[in-house]
PDB file of N, CA and C in Angstrom:
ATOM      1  N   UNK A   1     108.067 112.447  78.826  1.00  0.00           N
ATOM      2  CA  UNK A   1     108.660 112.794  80.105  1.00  0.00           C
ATOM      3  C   UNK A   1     109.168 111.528  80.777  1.00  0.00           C
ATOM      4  N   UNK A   2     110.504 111.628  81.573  1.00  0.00           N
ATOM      5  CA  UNK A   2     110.999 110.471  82.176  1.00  0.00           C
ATOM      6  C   UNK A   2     110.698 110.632  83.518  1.00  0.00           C
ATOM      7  N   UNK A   3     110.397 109.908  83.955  1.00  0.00           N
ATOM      8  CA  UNK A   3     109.992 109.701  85.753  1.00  0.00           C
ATOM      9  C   UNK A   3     111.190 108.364  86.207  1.00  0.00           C
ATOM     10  N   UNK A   4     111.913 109.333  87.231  1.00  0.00           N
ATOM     11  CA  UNK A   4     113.542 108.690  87.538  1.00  0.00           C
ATOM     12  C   UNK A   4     113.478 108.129  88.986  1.00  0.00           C
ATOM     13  N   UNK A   5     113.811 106.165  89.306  1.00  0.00           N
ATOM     14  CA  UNK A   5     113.770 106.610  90.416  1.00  0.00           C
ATOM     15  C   UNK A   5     115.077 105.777  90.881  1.00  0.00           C
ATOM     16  N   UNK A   6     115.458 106.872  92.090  1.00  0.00           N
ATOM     17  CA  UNK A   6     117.174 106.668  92.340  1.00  0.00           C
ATOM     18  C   UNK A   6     117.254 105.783  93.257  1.00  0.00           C
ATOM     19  N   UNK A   7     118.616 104.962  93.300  1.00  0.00           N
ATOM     20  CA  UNK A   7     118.653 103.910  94.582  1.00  0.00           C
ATOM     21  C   UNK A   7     117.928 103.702  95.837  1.00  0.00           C
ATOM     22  N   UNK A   8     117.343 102.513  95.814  1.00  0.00           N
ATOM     23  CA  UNK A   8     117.426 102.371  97.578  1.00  0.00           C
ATOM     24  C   UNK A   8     115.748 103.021  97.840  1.00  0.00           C
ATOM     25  N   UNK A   9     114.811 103.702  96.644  1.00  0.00           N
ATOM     26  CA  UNK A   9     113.592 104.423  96.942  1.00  0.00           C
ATOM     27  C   UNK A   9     112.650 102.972  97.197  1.00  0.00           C
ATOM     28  N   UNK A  10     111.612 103.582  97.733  1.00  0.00           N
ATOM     29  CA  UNK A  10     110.587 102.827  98.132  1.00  0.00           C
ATOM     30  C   UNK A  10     109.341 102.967  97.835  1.00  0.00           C
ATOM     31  N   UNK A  11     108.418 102.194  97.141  1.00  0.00           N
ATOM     32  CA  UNK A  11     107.250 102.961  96.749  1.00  0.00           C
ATOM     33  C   UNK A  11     106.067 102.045  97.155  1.00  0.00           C
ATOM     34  N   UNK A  12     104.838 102.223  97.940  1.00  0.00           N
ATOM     35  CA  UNK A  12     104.131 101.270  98.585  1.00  0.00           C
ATOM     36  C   UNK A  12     103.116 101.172  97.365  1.00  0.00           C
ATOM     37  N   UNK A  13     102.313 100.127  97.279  1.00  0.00           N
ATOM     38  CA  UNK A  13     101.227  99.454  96.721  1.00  0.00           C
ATOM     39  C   UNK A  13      99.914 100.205  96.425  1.00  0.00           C
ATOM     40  N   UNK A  14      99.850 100.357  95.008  1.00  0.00           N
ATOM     41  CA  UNK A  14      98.894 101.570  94.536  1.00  0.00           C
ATOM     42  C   UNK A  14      99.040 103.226  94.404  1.00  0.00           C
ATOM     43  N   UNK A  15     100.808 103.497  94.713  1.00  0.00           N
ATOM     44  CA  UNK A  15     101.235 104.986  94.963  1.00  0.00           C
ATOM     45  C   UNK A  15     100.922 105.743  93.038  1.00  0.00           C
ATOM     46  N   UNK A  16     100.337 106.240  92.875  1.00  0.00           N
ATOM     47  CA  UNK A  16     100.542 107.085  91.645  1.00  0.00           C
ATOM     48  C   UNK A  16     101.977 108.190  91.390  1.00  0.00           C
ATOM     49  N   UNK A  17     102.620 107.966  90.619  1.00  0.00           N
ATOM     50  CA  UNK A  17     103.357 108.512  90.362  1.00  0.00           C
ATOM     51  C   UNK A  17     103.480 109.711  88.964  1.00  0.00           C
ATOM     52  N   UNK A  18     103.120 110.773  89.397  1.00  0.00           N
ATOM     53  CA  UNK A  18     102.600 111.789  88.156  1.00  0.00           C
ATOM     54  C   UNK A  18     104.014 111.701  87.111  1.00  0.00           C
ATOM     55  N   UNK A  19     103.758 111.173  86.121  1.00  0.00           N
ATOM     56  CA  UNK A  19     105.454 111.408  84.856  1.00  0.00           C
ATOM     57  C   UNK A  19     105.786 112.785  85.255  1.00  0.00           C
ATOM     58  N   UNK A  20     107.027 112.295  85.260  1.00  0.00           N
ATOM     59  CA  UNK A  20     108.557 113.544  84.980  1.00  0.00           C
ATOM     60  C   UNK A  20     108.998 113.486  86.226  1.00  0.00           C
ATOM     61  N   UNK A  21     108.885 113.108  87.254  1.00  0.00           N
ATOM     62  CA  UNK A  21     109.462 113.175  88.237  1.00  0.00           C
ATOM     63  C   UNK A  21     110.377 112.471  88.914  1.00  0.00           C
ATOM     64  N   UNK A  22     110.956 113.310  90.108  1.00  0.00           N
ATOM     65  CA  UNK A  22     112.207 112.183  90.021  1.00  0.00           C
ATOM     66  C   UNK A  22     112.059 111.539  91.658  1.00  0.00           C
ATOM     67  N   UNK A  23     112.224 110.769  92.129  1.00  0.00           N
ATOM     68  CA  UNK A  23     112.472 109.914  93.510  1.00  0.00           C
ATOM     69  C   UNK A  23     113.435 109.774  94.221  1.00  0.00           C
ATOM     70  N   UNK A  24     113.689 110.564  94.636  1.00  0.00           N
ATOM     71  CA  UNK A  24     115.383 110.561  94.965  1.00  0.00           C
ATOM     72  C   UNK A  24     115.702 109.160  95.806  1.00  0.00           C
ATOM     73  N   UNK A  25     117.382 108.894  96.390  1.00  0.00           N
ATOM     74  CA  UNK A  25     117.426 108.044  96.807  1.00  0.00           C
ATOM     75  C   UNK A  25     117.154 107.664  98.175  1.00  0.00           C
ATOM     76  N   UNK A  26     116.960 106.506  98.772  1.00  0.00           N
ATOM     77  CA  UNK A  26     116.421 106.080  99.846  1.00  0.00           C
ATOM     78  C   UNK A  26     114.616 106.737 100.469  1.00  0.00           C
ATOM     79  N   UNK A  27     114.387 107.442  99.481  1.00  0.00           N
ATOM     80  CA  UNK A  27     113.178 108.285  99.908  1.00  0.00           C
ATOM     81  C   UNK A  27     112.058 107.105  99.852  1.00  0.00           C
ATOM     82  N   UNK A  28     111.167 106.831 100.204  1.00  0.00           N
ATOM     83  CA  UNK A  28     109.882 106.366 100.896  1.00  0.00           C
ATOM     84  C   UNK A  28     108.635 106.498 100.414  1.00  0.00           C
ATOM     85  N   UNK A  29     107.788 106.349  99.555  1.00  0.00           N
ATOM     86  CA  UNK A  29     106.302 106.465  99.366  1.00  0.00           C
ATOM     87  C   UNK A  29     105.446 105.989  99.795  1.00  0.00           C
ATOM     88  N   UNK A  30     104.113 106.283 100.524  1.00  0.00           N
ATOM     89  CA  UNK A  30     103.740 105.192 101.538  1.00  0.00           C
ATOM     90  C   UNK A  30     102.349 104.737 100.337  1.00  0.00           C
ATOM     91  N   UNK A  31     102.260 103.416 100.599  1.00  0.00           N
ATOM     92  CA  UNK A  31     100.794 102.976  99.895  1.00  0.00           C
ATOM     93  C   UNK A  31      99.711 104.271  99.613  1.00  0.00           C
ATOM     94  N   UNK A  32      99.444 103.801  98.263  1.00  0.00           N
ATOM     95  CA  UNK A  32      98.226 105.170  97.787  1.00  0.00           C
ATOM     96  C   UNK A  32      97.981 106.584  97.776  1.00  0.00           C
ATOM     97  N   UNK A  33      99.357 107.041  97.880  1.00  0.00           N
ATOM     98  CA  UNK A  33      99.862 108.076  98.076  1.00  0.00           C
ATOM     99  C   UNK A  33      99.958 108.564  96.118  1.00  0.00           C
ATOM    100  N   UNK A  34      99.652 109.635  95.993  1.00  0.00           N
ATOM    101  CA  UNK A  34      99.442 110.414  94.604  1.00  0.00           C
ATOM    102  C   UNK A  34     101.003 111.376  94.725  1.00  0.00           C
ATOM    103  N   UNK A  35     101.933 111.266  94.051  1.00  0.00           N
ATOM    104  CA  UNK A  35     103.212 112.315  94.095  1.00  0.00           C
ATOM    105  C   UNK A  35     102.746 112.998  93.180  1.00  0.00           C
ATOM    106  N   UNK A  36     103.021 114.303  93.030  1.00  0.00           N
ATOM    107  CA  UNK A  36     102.492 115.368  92.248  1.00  0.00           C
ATOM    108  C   UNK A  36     104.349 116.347  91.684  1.00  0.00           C
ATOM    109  N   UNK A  37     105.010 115.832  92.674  1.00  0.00           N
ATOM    110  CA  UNK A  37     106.526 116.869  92.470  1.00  0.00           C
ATOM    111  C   UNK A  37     107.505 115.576  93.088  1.00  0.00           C
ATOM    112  N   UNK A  38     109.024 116.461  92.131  1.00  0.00           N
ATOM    113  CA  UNK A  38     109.750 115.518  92.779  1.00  0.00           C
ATOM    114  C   UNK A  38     110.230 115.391  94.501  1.00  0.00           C
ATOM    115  N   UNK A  39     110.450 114.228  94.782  1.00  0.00           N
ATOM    116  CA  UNK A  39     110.942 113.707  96.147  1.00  0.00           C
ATOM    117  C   UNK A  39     112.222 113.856  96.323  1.00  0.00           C
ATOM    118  N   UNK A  40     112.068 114.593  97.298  1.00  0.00           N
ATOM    119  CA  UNK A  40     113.989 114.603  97.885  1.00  0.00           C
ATOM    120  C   UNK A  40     114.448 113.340  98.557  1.00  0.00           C
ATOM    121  N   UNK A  41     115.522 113.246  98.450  1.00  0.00           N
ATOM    122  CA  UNK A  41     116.431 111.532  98.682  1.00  0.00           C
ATOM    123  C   UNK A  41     116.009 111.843 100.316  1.00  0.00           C
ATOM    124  N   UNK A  42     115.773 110.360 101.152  1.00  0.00           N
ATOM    125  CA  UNK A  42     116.072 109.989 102.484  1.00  0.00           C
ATOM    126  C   UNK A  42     114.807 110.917 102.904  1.00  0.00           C
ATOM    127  N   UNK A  43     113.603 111.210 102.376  1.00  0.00           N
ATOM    128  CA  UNK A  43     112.426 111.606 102.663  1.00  0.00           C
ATOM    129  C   UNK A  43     111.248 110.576 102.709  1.00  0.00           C
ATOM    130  N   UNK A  44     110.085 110.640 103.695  1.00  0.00           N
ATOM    131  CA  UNK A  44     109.487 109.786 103.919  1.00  0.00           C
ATOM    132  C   UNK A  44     107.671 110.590 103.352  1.00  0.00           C
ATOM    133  N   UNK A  45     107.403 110.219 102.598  1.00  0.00           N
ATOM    134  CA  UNK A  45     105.752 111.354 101.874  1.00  0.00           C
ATOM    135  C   UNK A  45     104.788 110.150 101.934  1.00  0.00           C
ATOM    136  N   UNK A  46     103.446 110.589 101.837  1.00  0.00           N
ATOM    137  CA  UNK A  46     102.426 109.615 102.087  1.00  0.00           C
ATOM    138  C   UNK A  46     101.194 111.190 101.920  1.00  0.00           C
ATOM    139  N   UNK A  47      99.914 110.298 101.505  1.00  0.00           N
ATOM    140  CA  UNK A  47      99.000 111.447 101.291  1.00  0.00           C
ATOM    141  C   UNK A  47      98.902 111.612  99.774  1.00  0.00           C
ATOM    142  N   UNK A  48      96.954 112.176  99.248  1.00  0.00           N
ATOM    143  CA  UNK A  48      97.116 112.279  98.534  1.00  0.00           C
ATOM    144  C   UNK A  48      96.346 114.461  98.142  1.00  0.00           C
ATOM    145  N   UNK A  49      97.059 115.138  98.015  1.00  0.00           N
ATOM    146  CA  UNK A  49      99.046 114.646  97.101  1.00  0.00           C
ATOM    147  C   UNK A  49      99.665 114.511  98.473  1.00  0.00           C
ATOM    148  N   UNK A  50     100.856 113.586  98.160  1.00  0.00           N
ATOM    149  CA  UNK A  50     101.680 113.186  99.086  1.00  0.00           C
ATOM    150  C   UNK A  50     102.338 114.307  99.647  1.00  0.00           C
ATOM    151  N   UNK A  51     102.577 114.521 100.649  1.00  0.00           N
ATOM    152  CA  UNK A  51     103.285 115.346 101.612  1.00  0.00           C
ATOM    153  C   UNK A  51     104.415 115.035 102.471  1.00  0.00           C
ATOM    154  N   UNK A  52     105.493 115.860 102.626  1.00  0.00           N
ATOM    155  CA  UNK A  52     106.840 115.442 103.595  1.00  0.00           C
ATOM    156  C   UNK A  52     106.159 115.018 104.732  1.00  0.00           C
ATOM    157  N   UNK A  53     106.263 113.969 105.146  1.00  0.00           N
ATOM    158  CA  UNK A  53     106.141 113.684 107.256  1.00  0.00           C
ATOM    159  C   UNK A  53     107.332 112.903 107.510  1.00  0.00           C
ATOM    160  N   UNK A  54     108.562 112.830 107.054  1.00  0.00           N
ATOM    161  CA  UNK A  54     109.780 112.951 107.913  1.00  0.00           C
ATOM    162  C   UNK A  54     110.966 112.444 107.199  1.00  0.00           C
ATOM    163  N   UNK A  55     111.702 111.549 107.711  1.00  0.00           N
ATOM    164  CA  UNK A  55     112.996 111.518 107.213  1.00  0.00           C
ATOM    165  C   UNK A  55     113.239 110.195 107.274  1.00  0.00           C
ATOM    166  N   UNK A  56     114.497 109.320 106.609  1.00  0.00           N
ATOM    167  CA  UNK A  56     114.904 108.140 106.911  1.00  0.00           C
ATOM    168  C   UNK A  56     116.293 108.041 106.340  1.00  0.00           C
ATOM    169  N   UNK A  57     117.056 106.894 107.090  1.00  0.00           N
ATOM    170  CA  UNK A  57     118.364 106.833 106.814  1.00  0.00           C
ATOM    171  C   UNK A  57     118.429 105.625 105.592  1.00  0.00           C
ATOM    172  N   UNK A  58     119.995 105.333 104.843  1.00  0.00           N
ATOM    173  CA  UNK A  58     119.931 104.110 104.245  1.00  0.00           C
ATOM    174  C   UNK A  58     119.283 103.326 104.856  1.00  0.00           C
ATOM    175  N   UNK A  59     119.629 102.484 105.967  1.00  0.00           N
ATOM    176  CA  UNK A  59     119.171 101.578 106.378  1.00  0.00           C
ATOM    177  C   UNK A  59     118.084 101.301 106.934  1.00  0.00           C
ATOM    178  N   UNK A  60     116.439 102.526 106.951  1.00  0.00           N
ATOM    179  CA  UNK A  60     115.838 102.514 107.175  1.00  0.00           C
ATOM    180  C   UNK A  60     115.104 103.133 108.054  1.00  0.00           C
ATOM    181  N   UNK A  61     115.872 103.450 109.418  1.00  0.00           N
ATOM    182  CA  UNK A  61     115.748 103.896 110.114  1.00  0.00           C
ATOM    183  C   UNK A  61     114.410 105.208 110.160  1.00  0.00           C
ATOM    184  N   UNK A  62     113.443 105.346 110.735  1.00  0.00           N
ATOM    185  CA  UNK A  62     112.371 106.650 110.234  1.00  0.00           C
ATOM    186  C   UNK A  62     112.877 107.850 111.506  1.00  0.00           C
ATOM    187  N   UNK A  63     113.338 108.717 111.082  1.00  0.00           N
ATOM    188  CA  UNK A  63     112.944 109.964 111.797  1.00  0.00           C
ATOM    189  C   UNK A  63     112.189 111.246 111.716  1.00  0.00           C
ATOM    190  N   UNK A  64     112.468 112.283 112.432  1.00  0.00           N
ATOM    191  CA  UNK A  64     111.368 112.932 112.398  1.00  0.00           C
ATOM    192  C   UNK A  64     112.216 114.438 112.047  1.00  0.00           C
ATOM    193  N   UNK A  65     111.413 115.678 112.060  1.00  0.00           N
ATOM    194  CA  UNK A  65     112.146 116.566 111.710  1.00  0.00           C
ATOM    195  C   UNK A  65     113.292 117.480 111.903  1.00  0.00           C
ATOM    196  N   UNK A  66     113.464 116.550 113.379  1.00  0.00           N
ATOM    197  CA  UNK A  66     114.944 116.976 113.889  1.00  0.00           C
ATOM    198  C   UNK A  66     115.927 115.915 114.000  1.00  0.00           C
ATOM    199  N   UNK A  67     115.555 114.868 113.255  1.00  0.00           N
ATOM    200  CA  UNK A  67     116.382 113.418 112.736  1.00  0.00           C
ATOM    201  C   UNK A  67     116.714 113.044 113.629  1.00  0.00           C
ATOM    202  N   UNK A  68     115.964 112.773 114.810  1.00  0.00           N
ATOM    203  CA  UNK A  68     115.880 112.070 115.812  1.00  0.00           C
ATOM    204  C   UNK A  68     114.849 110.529 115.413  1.00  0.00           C
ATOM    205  N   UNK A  69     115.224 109.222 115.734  1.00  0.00           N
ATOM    206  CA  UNK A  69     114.529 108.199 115.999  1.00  0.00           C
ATOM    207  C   UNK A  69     113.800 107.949 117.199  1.00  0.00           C
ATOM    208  N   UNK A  70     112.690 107.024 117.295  1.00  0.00           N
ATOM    209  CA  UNK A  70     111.989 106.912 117.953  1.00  0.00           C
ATOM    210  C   UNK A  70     112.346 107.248 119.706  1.00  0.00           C
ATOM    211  N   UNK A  71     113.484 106.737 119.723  1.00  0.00           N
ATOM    212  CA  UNK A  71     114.210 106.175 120.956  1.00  0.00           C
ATOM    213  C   UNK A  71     114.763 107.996 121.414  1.00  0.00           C
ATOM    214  N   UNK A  72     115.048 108.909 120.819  1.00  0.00           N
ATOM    215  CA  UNK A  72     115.618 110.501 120.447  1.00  0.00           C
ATOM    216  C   UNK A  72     116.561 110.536 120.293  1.00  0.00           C
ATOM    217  N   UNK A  73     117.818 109.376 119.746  1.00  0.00           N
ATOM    218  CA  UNK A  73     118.844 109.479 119.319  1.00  0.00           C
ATOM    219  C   UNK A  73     119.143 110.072 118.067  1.00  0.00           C
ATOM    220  N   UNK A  74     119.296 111.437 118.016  1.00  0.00           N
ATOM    221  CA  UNK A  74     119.891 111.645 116.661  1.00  0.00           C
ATOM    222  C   UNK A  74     120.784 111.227 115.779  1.00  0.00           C
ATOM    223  N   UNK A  75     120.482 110.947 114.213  1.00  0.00           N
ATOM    224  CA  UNK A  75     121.369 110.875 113.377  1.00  0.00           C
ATOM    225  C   UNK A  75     121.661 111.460 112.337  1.00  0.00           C
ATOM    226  N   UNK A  76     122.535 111.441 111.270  1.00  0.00           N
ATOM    227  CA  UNK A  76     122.618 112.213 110.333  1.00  0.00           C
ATOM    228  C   UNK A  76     122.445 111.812 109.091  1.00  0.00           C
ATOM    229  N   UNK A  77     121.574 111.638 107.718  1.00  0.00           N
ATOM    230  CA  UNK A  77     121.587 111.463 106.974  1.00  0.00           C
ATOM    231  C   UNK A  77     122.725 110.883 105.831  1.00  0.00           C
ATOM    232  N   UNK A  78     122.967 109.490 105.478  1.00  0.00           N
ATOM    233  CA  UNK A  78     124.546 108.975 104.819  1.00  0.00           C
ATOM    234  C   UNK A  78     124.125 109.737 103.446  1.00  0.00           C
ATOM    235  N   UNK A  79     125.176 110.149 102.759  1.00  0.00           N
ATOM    236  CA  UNK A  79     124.930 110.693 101.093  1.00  0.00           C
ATOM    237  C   UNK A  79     125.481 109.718 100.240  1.00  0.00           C
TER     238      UNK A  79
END
């Protein structure tokens, strides 16, 4: 099984990554976090098994589930 991971992903220190899965791009893994399924691009998971808790842009930016940043400026996800 190939475990794929696409541009720009992020994966913190000690994350398990179960084979075959894929990481989409800009998506986020937070330290020690167990992935069990694949990650959708510009998603932020943590937990073990890791779970969605929000969103992020290329450039980093973290939002939340109405892709609002801290500040409540919404933005929109770049593809």
């Amino acid at each position: 099984m190939k475990t794929v991971l696409k541009k720009g992903c992020s994966i913190g220190a000690n994350a398990t990554i179960i084979s075959g899965h894929v990481i989409g791009e800009y998506a986020f893994i937070g330290a020690g976090s167990v992935v069990t399924k694949d990650i959708p691009s510009h998603t932020i998971w943590y937990g073990n098994p890791a779970k969605n808790k929000g969103y992020t842009t290329k450039s980093g930016i973290i939002l939340d589930d109405n892709y609002c940043d801290r500040n409540g400026i919404k933005h929109e996800l770049e593809e």
